[in-house]
Every structure is written in structure tokens, then in C-alpha cells.
Protein backbone atom coordinates (compact mmCIF):
# COMPACT_ATOMS: atom_id res chain seq x y z
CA UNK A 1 2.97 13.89 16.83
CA UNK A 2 5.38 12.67 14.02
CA UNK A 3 4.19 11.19 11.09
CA UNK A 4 4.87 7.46 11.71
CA UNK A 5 4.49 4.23 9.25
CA UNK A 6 4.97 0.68 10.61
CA UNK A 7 4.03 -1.82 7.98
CA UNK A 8 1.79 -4.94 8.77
CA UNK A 9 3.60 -7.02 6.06
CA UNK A 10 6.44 -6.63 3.72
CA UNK A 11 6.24 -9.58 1.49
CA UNK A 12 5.50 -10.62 -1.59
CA UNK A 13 1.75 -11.79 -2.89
CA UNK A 14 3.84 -15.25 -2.38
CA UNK A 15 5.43 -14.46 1.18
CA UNK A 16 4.32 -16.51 3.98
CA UNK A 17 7.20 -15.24 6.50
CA UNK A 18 6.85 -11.68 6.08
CA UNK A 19 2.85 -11.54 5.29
CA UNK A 20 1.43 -9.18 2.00
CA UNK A 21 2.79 -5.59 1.75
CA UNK A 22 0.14 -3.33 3.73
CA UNK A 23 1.57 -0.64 5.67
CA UNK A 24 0.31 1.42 8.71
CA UNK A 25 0.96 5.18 8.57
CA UNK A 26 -0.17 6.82 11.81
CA UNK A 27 -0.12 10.78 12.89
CA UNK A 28 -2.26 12.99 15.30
CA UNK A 29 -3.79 9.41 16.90
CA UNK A 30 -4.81 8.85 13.47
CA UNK A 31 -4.03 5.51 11.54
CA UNK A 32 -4.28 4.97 7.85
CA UNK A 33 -4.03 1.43 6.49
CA UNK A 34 -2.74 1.20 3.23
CA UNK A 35 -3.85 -2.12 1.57
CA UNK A 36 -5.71 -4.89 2.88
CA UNK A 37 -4.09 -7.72 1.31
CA UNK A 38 -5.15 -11.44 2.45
CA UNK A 39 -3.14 -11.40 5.38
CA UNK A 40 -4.33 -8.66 6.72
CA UNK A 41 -6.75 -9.25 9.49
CA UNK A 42 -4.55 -11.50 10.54
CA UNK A 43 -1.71 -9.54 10.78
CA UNK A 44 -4.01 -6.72 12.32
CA UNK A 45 -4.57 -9.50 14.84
CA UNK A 46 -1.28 -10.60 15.71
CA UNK A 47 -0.64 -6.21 16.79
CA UNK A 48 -3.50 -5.83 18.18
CA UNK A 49 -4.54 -3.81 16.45
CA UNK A 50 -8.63 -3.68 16.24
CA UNK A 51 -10.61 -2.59 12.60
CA UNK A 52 -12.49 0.06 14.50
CA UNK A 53 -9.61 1.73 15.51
CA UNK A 54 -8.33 2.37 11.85
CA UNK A 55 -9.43 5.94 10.41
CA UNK A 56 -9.44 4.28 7.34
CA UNK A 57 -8.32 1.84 4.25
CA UNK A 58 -6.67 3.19 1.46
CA UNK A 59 -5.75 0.59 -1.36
CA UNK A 60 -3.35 1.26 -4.65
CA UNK A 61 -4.79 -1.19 -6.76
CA UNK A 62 -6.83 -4.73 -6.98
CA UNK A 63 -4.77 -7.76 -6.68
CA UNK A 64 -5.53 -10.00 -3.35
CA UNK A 65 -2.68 -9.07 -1.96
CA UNK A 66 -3.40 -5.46 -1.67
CA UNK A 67 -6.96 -5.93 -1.45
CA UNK A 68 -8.02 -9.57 -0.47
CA UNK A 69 -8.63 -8.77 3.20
CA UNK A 70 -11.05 -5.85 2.59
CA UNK A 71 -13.76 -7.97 2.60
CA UNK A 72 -12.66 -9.58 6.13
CA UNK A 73 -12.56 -5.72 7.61
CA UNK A 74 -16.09 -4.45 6.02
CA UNK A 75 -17.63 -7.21 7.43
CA UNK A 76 -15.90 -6.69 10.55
CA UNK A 77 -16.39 -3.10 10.87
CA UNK A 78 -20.14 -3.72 9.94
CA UNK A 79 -21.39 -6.77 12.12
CA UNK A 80 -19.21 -6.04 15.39
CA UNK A 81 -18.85 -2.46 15.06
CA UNK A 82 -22.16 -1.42 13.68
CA UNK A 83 -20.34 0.99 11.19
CA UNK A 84 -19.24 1.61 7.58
CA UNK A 85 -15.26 1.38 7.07
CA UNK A 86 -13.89 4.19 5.29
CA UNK A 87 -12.39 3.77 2.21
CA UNK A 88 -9.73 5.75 -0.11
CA UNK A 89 -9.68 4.89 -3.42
CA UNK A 90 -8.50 5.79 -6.63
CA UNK A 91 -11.47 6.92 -8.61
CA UNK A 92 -10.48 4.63 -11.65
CA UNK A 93 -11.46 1.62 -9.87
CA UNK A 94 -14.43 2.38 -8.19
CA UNK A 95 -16.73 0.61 -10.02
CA UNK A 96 -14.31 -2.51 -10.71
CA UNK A 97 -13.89 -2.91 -6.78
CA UNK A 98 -17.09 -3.50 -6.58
CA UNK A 99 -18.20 -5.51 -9.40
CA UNK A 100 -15.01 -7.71 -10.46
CA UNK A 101 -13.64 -7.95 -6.97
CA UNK A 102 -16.20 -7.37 -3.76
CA UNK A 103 -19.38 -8.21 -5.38
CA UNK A 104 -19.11 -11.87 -5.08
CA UNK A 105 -18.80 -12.58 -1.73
CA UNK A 106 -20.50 -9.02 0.05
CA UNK A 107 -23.78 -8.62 -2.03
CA UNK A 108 -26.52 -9.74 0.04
CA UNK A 109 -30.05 -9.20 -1.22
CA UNK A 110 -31.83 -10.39 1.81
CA UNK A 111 -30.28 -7.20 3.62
CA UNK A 112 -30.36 -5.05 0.65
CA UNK A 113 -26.43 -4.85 0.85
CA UNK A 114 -26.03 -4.04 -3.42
CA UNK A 115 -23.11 -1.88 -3.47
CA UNK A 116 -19.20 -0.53 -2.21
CA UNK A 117 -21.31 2.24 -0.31
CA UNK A 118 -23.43 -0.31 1.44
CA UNK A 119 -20.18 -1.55 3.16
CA UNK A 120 -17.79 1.74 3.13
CA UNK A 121 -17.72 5.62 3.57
CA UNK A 122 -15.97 6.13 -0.09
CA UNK A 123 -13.87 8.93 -0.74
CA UNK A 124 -12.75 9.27 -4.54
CA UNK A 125 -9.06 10.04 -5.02
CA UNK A 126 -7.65 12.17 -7.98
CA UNK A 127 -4.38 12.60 -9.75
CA UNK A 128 -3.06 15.78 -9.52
CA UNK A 129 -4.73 16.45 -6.49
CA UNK A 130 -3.50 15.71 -3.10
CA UNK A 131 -5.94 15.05 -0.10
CA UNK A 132 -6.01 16.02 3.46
CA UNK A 133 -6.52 12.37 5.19
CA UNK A 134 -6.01 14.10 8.56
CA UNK A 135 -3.77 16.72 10.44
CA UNK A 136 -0.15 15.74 9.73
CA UNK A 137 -0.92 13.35 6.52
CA UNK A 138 -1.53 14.27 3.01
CA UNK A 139 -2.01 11.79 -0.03
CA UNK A 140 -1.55 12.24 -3.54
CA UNK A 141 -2.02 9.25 -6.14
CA UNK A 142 0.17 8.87 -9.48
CA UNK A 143 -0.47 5.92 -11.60
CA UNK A 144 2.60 3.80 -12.17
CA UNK A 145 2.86 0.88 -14.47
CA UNK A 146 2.18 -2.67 -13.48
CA UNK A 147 0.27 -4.50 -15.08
CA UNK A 148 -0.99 -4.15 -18.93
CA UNK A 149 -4.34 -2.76 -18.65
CA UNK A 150 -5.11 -3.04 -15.06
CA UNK A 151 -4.54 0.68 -12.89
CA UNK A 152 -2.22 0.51 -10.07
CA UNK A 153 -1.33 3.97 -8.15
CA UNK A 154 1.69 4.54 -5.74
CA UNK A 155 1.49 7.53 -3.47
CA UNK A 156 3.56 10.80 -2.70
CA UNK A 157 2.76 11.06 1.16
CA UNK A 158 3.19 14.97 2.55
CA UNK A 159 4.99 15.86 -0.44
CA UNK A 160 7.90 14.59 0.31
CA UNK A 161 7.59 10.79 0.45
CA UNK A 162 7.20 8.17 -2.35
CA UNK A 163 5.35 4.44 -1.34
CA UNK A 164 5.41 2.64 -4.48
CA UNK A 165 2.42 0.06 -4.83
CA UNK A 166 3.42 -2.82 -7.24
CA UNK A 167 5.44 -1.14 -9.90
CA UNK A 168 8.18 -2.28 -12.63
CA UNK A 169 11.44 -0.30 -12.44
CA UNK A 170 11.04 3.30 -13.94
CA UNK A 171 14.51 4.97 -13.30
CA UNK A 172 13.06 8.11 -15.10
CA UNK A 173 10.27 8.79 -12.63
CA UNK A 174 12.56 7.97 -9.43
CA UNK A 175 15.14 10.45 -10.35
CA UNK A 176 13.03 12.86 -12.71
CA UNK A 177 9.97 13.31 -10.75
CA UNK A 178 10.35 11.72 -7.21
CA UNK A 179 14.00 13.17 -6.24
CA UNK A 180 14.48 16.41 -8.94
CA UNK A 181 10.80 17.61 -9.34
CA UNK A 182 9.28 16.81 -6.17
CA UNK A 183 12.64 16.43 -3.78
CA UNK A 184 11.23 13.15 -2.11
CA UNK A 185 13.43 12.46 0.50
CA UNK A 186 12.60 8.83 1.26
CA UNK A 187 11.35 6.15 -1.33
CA UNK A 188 9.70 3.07 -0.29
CA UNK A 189 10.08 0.95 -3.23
CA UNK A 190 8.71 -2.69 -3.92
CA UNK A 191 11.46 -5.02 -4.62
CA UNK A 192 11.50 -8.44 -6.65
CA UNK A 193 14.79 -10.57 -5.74
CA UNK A 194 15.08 -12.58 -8.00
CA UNK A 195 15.22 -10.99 -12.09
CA UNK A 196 13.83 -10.83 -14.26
CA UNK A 197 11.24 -8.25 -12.95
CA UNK A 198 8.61 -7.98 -15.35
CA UNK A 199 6.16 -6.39 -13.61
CA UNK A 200 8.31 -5.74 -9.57
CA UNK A 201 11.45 -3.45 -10.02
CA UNK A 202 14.12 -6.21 -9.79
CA UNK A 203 16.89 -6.15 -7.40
CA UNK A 204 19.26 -6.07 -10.33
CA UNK A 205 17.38 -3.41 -11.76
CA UNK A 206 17.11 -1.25 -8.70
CA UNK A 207 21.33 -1.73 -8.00
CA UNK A 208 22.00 0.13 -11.26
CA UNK A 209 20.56 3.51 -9.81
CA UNK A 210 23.05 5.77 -8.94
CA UNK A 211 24.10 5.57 -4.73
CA UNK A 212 22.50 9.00 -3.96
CA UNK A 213 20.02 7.44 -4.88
CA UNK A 214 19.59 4.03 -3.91
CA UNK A 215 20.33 5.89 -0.17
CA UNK A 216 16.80 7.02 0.00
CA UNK A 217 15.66 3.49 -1.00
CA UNK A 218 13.41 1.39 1.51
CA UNK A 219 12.50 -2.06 0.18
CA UNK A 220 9.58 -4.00 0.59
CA UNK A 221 7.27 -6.38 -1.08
CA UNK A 222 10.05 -8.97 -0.90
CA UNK A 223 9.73 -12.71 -1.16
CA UNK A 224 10.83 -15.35 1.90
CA UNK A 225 14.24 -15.68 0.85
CA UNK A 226 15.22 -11.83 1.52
CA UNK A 227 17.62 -12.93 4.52
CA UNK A 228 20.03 -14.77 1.86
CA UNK A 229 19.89 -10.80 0.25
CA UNK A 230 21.43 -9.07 3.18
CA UNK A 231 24.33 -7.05 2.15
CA UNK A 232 23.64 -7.48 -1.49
CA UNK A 233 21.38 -4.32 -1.89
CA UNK A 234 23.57 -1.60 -2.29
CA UNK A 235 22.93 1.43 -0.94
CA UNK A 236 18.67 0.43 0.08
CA UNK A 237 17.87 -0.86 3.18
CA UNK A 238 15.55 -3.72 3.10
CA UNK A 239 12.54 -2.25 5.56
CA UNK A 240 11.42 -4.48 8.68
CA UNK A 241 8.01 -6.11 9.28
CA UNK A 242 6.05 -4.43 12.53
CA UNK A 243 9.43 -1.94 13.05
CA UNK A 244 7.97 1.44 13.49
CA UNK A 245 9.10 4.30 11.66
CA UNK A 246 9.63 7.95 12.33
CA UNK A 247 9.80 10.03 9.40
């Protein structure tokens, strides 16, 4: 079976329309959820789609809209399914998942529930070294900048795919690393509309790359407004909500 991604959500932390950026990448009857933003059992919902029948959550990095429904889908996983969620994550923020994100709202002393493995089979991902998540679908993590102190990580997906998570516009990695070193030949690249960026690759920004470039370009993580945008993106094609995906 191809290697498939449909994504769940393609907005903004902001978007209401198009729901948080979490994307679905599916191959051998396996399905990998990348994020779990807040919308994301409901969006899960509104497919169909049931927790249990996820292999497992991967998330980039710890703002609620990449992570604010993980909570929603442990407890789910636990209480109806009578299981442990699996969980890829970066090793970097293992211990602030837990303690400056989950820890509030999942500890429960009464049934000795103290910790991330409490909740969630964890497996530890590593830069520099890519991971068989299945048959068909390899991950590797980079960290990417973002934010000022706080770790984000996009992902190079079989080698020859980039998924940004949130990450401001770094022309020098897109062509330097992701098209001449590793000869990605799709990019799915978060997108902020309006500029200035500041800490989303801006529209603006993204236009100046050069069109054999910009032709690999998928964008997502796009406010509400992205209709008024269509046929001002150059080269990129904005990517559709719940549209599946053959790569």
C-alpha cells in the first residue's frame, strides 16, 4: 500500500474553519497521527476515525495546538479501550510534556497515575537517527526554529519528504538541506498569510523562493481567511483539509 497522508486540520492555532494542523499519514493499514492539537478528537470524530485504531501519536513540539488534545486521546485510549496510547516524541521534551504540559490535568494519585508512562507506550526520538514507525514509514526529527527557547522538530518522512511543524522561514535549510542534500521531493510547509512572520514562514517570505522550488511547496497551518489567498501563492499549492494524499 502507498504511503498516504490526509490531514485532520490545516489551520492555524487561531483557525476555527479549517481546525489545528494535525495530519494523518497512513501505510500498510497503519496510521500515524501527527499532533494532537485541541481540535483533535473532534476532528477524529467528525472521520470517524476511532483513538484505538491509531498506531500511534507523534507530536513536533508543545503548544495546544499540536498537543492540546493528547490529553482527550490518553484518556480515551485508557478508560474505553483499556490500553496505553503510543507516543513518539522527541527526546528533548520528555520530561516537559509531562510536567509543564500533561501533569495538571492527568496525574491522579488515587489511581497511582504519576507519570507520561502511566498514560502512553513512549518511544524516544533522536536527531540524526531515523526510526522505523512501521513497514512503508520512516521518521527522522530535525529541530527547526520557532520559538526562542522552546524545541520544536519538523520531520523528513522516508527520506524524501519534509512536514515542517511550526517554523519561521529558513530559505537555507529548504534549498541547502531539504532539496540539495537530502533531494526531498515534496515539502509541506506551515504558512502565515498575513506578514510579518515572526515565528510562521510568511506568505511573503515563502513567494521569494525560487519557482522550482516553491513547486514542491504544500501549505498548511493557515488562518480562516486562506480562500481570499487563492491564486496569490505562487508556485505552492495551499493543501486541503480531510483530502487524502498519495505520495
Amino acid at each position: 500500500m502507498s504511503l498516504q497522508l490526509q490531514m485532520i486540520g490545516t489551520g492555524s492555532a487561531f483557525a476555527k474553519k479549517f481546525y489545528n494542523n494535525n495530519a494523518l499519514w497512513t501505510c500498510n493499514g497503519f496510521t500515524l497521527l501527527v499532533d494532537a492539537g485541541n481540535t483533535a478528537p473532534r476532528a477524529l470524530h467528525e472521520l470517524n476515525i476511532q483513538v484505538n485504531e491509531l498506531g500511534g501519536v507523534l507530536i513536533t513540539h508543545l503548544h495546544s495546538d499540536h498537543v492540546g488534545g493528547l490529553e482527550e486521546l490518553a484518556f480515551q485510549m485508557r478508560y474505553k479501550h483499556g490500553r496505553k496510547l503510543k507516543l513518539y516524541l522527541p527526546a528533548a521534551l520528555e520530561e516537559t510534556i509531562w510536567e509543564h504540559t500533561l501533569k495538571g490535568g492527568m496525574e491522579n494519585a488515587g489511581e497511582e497515575l504519576s507519570g507520561l508512562t502511566d498514560y502512553f507506550e513512549v518511544e524516544l526520538l533522536h536527531e540524526g537517527h531515523p526510526v522505523s514507525i512501521h513497514e512503508g514509514l520512516q521518521i527522522e526529527i530535525m529541530e527547526t526554529p520557532h520559538i526562542t527557547g522552546k524545541k520544536s522538530f519538523s520531520l523528513f518522512v522516508n527520506d524524501q519528504i519534509f512536514y515542517s511543524a511550526d517554523i519561521r522561514f529558513c530559505p537555507e535549510l529548504l534549498i541547502g538541506e531539504v532539496i540539495q542534500k537530502r533531494k526531498c521531493k515534496r515539502i509541506f510547509h506551515d504558512c502565515q498569510l498575513e506578514s510579518p512572520g515572526v515565528v510562521h514562514a510568511s506568505l511573503e517570505e515563502l513567494l521569494t523562493l525560487p519557482e522550482s522550488v516553491q513547486s514542491r511547496i504544500y501549505l498548511m497551518h493557515y488562518g480562516d481567511s486562506m480562500p481570499l489567498y487563492s491564486g496569490k501563492s505562487g508556485k505552492m499549492t495551499f493543501i486541503k483539509q480531510h483530502q487524502i494524499y498519495t505520495l
